[in-house]
C-alpha atoms as a PDB file:
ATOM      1  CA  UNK A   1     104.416 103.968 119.058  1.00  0.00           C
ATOM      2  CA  UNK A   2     102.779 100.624 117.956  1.00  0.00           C
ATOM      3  CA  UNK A   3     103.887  97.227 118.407  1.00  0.00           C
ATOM      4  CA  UNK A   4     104.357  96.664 114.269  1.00  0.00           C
ATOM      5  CA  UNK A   5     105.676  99.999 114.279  1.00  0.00           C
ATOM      6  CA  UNK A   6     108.458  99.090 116.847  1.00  0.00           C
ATOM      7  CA  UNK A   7     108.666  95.549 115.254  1.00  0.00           C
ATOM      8  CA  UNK A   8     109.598  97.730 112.026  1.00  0.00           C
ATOM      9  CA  UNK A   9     111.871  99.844 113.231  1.00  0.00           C
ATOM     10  CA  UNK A  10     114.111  96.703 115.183  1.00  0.00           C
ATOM     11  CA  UNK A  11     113.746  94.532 111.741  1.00  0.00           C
ATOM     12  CA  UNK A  12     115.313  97.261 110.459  1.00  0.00           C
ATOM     13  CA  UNK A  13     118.066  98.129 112.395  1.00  0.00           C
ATOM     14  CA  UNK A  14     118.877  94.490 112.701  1.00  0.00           C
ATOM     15  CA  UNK A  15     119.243  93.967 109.038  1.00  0.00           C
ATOM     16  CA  UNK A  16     121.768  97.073 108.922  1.00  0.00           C
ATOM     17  CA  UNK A  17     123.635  95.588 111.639  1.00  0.00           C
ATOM     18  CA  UNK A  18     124.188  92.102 110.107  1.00  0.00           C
ATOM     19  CA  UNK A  19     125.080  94.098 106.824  1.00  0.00           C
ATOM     20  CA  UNK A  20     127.540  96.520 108.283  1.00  0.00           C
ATOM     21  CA  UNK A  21     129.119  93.330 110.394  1.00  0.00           C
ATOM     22  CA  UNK A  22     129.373  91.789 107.313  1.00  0.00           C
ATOM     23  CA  UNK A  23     131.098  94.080 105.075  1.00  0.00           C
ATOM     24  CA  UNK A  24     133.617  94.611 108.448  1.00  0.00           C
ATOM     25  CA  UNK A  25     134.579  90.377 109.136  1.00  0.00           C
ATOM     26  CA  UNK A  26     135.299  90.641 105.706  1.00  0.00           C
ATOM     27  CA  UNK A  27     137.283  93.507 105.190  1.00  0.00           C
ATOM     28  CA  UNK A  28     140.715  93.577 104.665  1.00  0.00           C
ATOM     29  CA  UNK A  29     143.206  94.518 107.874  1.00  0.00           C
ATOM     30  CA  UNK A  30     143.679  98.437 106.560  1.00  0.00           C
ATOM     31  CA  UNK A  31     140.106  99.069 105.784  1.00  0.00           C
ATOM     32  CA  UNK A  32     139.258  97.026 109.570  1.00  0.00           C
ATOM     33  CA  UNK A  33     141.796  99.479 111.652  1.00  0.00           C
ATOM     34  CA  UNK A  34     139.726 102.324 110.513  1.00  0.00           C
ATOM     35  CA  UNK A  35     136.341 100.955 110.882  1.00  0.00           C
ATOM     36  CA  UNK A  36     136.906  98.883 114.106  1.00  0.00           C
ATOM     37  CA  UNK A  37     136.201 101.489 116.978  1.00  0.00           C
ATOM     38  CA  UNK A  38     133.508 103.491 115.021  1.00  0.00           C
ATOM     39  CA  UNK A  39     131.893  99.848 115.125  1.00  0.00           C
ATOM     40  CA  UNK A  40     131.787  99.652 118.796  1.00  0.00           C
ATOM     41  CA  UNK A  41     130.347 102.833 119.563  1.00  0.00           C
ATOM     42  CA  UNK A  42     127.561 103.130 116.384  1.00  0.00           C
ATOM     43  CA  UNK A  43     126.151  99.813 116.946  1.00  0.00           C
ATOM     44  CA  UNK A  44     123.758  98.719 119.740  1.00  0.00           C
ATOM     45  CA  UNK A  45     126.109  96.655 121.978  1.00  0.00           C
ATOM     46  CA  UNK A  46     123.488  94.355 122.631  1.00  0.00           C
ATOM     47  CA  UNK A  47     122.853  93.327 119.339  1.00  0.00           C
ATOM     48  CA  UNK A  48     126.775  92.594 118.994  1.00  0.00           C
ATOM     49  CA  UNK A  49     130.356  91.432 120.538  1.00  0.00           C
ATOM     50  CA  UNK A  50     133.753  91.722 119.410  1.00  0.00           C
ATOM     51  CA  UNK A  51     135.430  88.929 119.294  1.00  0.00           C
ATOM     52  CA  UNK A  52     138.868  90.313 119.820  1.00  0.00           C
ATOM     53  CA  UNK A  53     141.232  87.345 119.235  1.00  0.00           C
ATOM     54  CA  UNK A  54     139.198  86.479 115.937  1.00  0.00           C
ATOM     55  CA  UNK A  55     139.030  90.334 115.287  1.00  0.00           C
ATOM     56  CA  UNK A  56     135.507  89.999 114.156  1.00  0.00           C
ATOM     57  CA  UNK A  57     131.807  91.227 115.327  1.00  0.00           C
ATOM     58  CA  UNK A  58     129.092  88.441 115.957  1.00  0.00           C
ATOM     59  CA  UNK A  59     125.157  89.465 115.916  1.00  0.00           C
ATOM     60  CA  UNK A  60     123.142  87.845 118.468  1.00  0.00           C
ATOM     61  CA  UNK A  61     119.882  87.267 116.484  1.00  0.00           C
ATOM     62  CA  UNK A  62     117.393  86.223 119.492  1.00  0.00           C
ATOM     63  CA  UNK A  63     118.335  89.653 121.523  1.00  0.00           C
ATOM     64  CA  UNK A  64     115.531  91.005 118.948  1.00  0.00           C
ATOM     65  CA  UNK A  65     112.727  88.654 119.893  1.00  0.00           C
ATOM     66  CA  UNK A  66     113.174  89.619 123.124  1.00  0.00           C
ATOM     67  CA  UNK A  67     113.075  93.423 122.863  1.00  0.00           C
ATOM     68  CA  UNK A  68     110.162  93.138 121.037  1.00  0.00           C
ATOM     69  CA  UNK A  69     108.617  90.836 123.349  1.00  0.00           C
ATOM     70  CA  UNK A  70     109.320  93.420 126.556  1.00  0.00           C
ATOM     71  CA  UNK A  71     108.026  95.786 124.669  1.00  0.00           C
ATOM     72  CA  UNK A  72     104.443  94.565 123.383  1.00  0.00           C
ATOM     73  CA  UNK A  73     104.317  93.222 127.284  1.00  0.00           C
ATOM     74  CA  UNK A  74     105.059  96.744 128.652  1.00  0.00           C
ATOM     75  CA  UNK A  75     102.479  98.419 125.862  1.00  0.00           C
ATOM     76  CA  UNK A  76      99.537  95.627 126.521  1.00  0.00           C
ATOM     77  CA  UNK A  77     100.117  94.158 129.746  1.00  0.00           C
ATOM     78  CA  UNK A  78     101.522  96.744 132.192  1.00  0.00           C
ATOM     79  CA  UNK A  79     100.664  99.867 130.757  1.00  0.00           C
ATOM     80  CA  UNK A  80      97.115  98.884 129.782  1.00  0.00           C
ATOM     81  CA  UNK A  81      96.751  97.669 133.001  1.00  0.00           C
ATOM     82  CA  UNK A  82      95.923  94.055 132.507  1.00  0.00           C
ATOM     83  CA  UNK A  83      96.716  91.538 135.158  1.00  0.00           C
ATOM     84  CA  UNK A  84     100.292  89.558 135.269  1.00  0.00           C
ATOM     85  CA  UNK A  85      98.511  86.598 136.593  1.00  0.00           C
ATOM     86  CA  UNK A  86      95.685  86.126 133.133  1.00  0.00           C
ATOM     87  CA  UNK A  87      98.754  86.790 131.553  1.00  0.00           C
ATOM     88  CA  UNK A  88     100.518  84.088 132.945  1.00  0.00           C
ATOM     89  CA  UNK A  89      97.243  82.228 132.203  1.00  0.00           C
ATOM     90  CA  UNK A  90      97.304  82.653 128.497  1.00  0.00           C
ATOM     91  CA  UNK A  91     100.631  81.402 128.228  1.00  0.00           C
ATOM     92  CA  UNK A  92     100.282  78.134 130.440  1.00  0.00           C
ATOM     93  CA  UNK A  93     102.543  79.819 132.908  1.00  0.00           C
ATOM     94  CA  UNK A  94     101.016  78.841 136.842  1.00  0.00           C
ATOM     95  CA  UNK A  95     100.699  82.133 138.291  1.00  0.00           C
ATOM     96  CA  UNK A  96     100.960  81.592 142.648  1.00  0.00           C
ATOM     97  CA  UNK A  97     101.415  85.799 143.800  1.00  0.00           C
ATOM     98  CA  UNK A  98      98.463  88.571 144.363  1.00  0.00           C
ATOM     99  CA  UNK A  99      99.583  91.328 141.831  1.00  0.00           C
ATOM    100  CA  UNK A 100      97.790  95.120 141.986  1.00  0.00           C
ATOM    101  CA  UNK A 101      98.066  97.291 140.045  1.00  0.00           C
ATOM    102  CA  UNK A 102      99.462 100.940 141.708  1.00  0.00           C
ATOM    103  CA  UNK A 103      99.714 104.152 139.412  1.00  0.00           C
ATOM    104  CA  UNK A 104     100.205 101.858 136.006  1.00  0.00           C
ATOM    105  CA  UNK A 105     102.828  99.773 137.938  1.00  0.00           C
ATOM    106  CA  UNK A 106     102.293  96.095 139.030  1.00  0.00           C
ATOM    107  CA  UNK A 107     103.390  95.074 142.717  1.00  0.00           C
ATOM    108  CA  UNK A 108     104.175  92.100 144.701  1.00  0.00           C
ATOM    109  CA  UNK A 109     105.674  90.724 147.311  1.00  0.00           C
ATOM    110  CA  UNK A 110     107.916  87.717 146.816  1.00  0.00           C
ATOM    111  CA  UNK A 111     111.314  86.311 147.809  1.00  0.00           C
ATOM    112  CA  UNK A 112     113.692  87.698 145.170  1.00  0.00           C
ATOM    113  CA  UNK A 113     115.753  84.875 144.024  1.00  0.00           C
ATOM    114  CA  UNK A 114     119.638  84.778 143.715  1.00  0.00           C
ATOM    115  CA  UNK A 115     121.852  85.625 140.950  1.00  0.00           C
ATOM    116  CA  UNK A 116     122.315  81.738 140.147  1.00  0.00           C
ATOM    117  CA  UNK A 117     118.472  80.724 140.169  1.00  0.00           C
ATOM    118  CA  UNK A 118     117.369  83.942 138.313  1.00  0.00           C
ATOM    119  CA  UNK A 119     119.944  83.314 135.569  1.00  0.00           C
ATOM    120  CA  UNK A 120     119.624  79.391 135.196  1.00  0.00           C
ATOM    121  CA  UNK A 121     116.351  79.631 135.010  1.00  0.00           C
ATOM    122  CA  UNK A 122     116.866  82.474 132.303  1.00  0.00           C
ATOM    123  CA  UNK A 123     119.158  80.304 130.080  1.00  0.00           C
ATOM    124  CA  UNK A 124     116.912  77.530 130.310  1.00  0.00           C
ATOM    125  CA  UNK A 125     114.086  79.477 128.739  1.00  0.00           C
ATOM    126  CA  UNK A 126     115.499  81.658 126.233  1.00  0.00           C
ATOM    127  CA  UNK A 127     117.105  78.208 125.230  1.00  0.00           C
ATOM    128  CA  UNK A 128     113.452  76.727 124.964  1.00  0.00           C
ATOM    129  CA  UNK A 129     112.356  79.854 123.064  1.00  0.00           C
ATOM    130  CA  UNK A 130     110.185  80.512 125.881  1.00  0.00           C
ATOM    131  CA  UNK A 131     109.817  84.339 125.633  1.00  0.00           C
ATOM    132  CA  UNK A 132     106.554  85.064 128.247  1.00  0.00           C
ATOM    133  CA  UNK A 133     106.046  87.395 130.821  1.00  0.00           C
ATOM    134  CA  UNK A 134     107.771  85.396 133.087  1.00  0.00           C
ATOM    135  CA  UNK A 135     110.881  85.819 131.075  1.00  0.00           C
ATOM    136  CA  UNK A 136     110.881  89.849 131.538  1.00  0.00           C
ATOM    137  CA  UNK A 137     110.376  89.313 135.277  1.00  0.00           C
ATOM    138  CA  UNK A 138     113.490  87.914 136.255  1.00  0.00           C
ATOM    139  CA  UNK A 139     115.452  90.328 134.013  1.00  0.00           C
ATOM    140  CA  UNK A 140     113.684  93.245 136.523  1.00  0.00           C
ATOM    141  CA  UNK A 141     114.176  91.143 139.329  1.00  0.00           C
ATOM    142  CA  UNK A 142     118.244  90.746 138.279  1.00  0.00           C
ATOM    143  CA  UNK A 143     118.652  92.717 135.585  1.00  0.00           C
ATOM    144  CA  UNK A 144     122.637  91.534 134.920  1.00  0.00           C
ATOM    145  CA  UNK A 145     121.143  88.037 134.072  1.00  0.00           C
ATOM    146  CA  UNK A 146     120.400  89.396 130.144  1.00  0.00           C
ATOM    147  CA  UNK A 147     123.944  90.796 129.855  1.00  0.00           C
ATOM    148  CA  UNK A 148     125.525  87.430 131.292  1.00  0.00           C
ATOM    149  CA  UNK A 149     123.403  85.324 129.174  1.00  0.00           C
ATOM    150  CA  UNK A 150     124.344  87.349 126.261  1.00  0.00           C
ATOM    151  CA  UNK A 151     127.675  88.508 126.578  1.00  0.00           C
ATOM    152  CA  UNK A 152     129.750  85.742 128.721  1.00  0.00           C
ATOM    153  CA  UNK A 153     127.424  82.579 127.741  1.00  0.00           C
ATOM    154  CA  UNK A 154     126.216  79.465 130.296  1.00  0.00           C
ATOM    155  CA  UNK A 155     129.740  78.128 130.681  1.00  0.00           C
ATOM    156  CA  UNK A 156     131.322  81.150 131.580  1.00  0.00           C
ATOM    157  CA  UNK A 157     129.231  82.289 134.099  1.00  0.00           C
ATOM    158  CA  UNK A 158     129.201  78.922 135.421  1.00  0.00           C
ATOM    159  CA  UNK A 159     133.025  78.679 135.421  1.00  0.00           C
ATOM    160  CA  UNK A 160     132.687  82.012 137.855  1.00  0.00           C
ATOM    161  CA  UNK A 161     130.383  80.200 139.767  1.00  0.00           C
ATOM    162  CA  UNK A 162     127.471  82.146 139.324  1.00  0.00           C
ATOM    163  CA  UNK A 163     129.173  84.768 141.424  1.00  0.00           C
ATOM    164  CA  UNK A 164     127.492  88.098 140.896  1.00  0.00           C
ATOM    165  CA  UNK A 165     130.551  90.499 141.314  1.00  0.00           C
ATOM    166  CA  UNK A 166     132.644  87.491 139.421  1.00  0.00           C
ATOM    167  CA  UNK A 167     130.057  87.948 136.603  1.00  0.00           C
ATOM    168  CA  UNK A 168     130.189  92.012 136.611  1.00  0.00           C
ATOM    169  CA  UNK A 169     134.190  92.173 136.316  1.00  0.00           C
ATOM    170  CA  UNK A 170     134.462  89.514 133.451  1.00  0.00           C
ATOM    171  CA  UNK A 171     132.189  92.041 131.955  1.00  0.00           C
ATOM    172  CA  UNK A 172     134.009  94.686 132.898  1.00  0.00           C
ATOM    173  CA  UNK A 173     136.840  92.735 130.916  1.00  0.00           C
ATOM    174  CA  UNK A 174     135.067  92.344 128.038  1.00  0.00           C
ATOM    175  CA  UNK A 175     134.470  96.248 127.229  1.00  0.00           C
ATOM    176  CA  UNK A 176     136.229  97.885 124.129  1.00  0.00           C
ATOM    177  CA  UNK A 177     135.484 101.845 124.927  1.00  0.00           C
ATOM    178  CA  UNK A 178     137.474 102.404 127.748  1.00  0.00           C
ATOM    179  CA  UNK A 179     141.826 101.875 128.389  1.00  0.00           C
ATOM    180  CA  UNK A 180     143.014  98.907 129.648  1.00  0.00           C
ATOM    181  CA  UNK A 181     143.730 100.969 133.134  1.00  0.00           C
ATOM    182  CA  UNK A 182     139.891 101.979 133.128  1.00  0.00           C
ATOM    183  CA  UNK A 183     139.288  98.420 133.350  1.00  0.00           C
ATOM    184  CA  UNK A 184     141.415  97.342 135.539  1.00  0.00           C
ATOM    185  CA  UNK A 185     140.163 100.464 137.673  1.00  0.00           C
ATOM    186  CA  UNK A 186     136.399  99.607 137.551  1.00  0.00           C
ATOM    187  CA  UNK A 187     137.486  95.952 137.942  1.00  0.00           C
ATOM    188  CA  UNK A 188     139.414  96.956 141.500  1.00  0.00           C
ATOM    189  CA  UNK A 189     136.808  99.864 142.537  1.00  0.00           C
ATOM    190  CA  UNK A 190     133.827  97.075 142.214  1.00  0.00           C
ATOM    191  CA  UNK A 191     135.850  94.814 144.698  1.00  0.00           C
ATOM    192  CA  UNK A 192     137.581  97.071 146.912  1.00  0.00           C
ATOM    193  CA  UNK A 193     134.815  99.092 149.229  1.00  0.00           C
ATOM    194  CA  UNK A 194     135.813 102.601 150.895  1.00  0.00           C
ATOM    195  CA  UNK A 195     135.666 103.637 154.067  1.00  0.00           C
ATOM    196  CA  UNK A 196     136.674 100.270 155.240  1.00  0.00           C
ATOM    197  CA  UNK A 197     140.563  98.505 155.675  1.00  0.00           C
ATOM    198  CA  UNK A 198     141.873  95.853 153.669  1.00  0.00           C
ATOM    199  CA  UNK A 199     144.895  93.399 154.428  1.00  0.00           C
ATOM    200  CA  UNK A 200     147.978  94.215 152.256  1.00  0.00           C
ATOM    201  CA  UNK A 201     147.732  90.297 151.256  1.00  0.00           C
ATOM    202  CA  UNK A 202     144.127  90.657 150.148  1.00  0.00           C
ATOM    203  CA  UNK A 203     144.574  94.401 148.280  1.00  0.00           C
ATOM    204  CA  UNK A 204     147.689  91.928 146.591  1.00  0.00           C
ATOM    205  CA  UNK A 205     145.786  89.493 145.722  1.00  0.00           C
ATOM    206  CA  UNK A 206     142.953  91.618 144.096  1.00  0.00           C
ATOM    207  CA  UNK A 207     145.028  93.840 142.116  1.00  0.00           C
ATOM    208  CA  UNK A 208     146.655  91.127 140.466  1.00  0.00           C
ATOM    209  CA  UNK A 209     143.843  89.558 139.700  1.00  0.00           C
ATOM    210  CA  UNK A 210     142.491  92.329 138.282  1.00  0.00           C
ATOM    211  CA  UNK A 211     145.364  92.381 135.702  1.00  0.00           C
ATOM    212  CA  UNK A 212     145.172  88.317 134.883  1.00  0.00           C
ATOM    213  CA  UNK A 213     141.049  89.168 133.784  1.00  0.00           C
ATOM    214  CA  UNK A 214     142.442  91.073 131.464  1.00  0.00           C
ATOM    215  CA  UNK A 215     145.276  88.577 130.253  1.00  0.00           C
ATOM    216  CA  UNK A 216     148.482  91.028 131.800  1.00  0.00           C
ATOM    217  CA  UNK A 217     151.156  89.433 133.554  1.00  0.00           C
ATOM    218  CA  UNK A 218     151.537  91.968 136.978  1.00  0.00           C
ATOM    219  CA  UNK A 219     153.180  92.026 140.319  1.00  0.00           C
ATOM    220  CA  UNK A 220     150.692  93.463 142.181  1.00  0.00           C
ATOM    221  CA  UNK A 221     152.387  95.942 145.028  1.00  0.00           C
ATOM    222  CA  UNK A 222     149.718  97.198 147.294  1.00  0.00           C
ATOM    223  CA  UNK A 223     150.981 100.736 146.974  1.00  0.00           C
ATOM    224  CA  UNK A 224     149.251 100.557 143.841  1.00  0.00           C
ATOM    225  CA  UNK A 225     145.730 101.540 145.650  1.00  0.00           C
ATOM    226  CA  UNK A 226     146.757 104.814 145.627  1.00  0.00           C
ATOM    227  CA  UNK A 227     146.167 105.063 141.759  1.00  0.00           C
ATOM    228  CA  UNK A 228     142.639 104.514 142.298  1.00  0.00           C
ATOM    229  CA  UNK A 229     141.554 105.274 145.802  1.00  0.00           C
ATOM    230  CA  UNK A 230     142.838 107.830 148.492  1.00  0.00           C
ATOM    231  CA  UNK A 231     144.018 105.746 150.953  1.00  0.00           C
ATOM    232  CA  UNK A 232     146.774 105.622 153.552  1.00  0.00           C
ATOM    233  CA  UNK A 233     150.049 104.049 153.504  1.00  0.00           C
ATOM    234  CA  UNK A 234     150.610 100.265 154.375  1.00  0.00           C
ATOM    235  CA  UNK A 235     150.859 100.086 158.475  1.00  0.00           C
ATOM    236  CA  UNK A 236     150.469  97.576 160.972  1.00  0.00           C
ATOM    237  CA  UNK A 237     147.317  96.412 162.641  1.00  0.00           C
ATOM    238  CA  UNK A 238     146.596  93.808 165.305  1.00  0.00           C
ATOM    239  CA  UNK A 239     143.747  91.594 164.203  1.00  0.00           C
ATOM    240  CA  UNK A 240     142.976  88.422 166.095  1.00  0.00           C
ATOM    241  CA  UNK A 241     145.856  88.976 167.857  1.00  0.00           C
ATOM    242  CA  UNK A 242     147.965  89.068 165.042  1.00  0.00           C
ATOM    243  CA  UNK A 243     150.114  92.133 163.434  1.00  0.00           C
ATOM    244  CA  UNK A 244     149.477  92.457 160.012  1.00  0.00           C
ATOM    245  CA  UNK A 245     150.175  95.123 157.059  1.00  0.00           C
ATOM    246  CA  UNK A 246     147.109  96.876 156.096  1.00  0.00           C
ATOM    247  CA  UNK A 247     145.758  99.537 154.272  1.00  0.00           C
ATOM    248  CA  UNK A 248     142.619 101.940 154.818  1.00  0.00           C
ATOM    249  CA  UNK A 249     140.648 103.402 151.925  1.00  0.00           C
ATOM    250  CA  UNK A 250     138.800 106.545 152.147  1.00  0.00           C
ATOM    251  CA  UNK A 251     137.487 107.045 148.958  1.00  0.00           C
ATOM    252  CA  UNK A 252     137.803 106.525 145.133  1.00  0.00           C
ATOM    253  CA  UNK A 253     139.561 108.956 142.827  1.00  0.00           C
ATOM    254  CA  UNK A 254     137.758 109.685 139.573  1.00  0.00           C
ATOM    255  CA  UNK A 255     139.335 107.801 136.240  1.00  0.00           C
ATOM    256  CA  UNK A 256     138.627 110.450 133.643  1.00  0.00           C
ATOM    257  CA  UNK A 257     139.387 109.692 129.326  1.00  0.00           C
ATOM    258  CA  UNK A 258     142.908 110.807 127.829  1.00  0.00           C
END
């Protein structure tokens, strides 16, 4: 497929988006409760959000640019073969890495920056309208940046302090197509590792917030666990000297649709 032809195509399905998000915001309530979840699995979830206190869908217009953009640079630049570093050249982008080329793949070796640098520097150039090779290459190097950026914003990912796993549960939160006690399952599963033993406090403390991310009041018992892990019962362990309650998980049980 061509660039223009691909450029066609998104035009297109962008347009249908914005018109179908139109005709929903300004539905009435009846005609919404029957359109609302066929929404959020028809359209491309990167092109929208739900806002779910406003009970309305928003259309991020520069997610477009941007898929275009990765793919003319995957067409003409890696696929054809032609160096990242001219690349970087044409665009005024200083180029300081050795890249090869290896079976229409482009290698190097660098220091793969954190979550935090990879995604300020991210916001900072979509915000500049800076969409260059450079651009697509810390999305591969941390791919959750684009999500972040797109779904929670610069303050709230700042707010979580730029915490990676912080980052994945609030988007965890944020998703429409699974029950609330998927959620809160994926939410604990992504904190909670198996084959390892976890305080009582700490299993507590994660489990309830696990709940407040998605805005439910909960007492958080750690008996709980054993809705999503197999796991033992509470007993006592001496660490640092110390007695205290814990809990070891073996592995997680699988959360499966109603």
């Amino acid at each position: 497929m061509s660039f223009e032809q691909m450029k066609a195509i998104t035009e297109k399905a962008l347009e249908d988006t914005k018109e179908t998000v139109a005709y929903f915001n300004d539905a009435p309530a009846n005609v919404k409760d029957n359109l609302r979840n066929k929404l959020r699995n028809s359209l491309n979830k990167l092109y929208m959000s739900y806002d779910n206190r406003e009970d309305r869908f928003i259309v991020n217009d520069t997610l477009p640019k941007l898929e275009l953009y990765n793919f003319q640079l995957n067409q003409e630049i890696y696929k054809n073969g032609t160096s990242i570093s001219k690349a970087y050249e044409e665009n005024g982008i200083e180029a300081s890495h050795q890249y090869v080329k290896v079976e229409n793949t482009l290698s190097t070796a660098t220091k793969k920056l954190s979550f935090k640098d990879a995604f300020l520097k991210y916001a900072d150039m979509i915000t500049k309208n800076q969409f260059t090779p450079q651009l697509t290459a810390l999305e591969r190097e941390q791919p959750l940046i684009r999500e972040a950026y797109y779904k929670l914003g610069t303050e709230k990912v700042r707010s979580l302090r730029y915490i990676k796993k912080s980052v994945e549960n609030a988007l965890i939160s944020l998703e429409t197509d699974q029950t609330t006690e998927q959620r809160i399952a994926r939410i604990i599963t992504n904190v909670i590792p198996t084959q390892d033993t976890i305080t009582v406090a700490d299993a507590n403390r994660i489990i309830e917030e696990a709940y407040q991310q998605l805005g439910i009041a909960h007492k958080a018992k750690a008996k709980e666990l054993h809705k999503w892990y197999e796991c033992s019962e509470p007993k006592g362990k001496r660490i640092d000297g110390k007695v205290v309650k814990v809990v070891e998980i073996y592995r997680e049980k699988f959360i499966f649709d109603n």
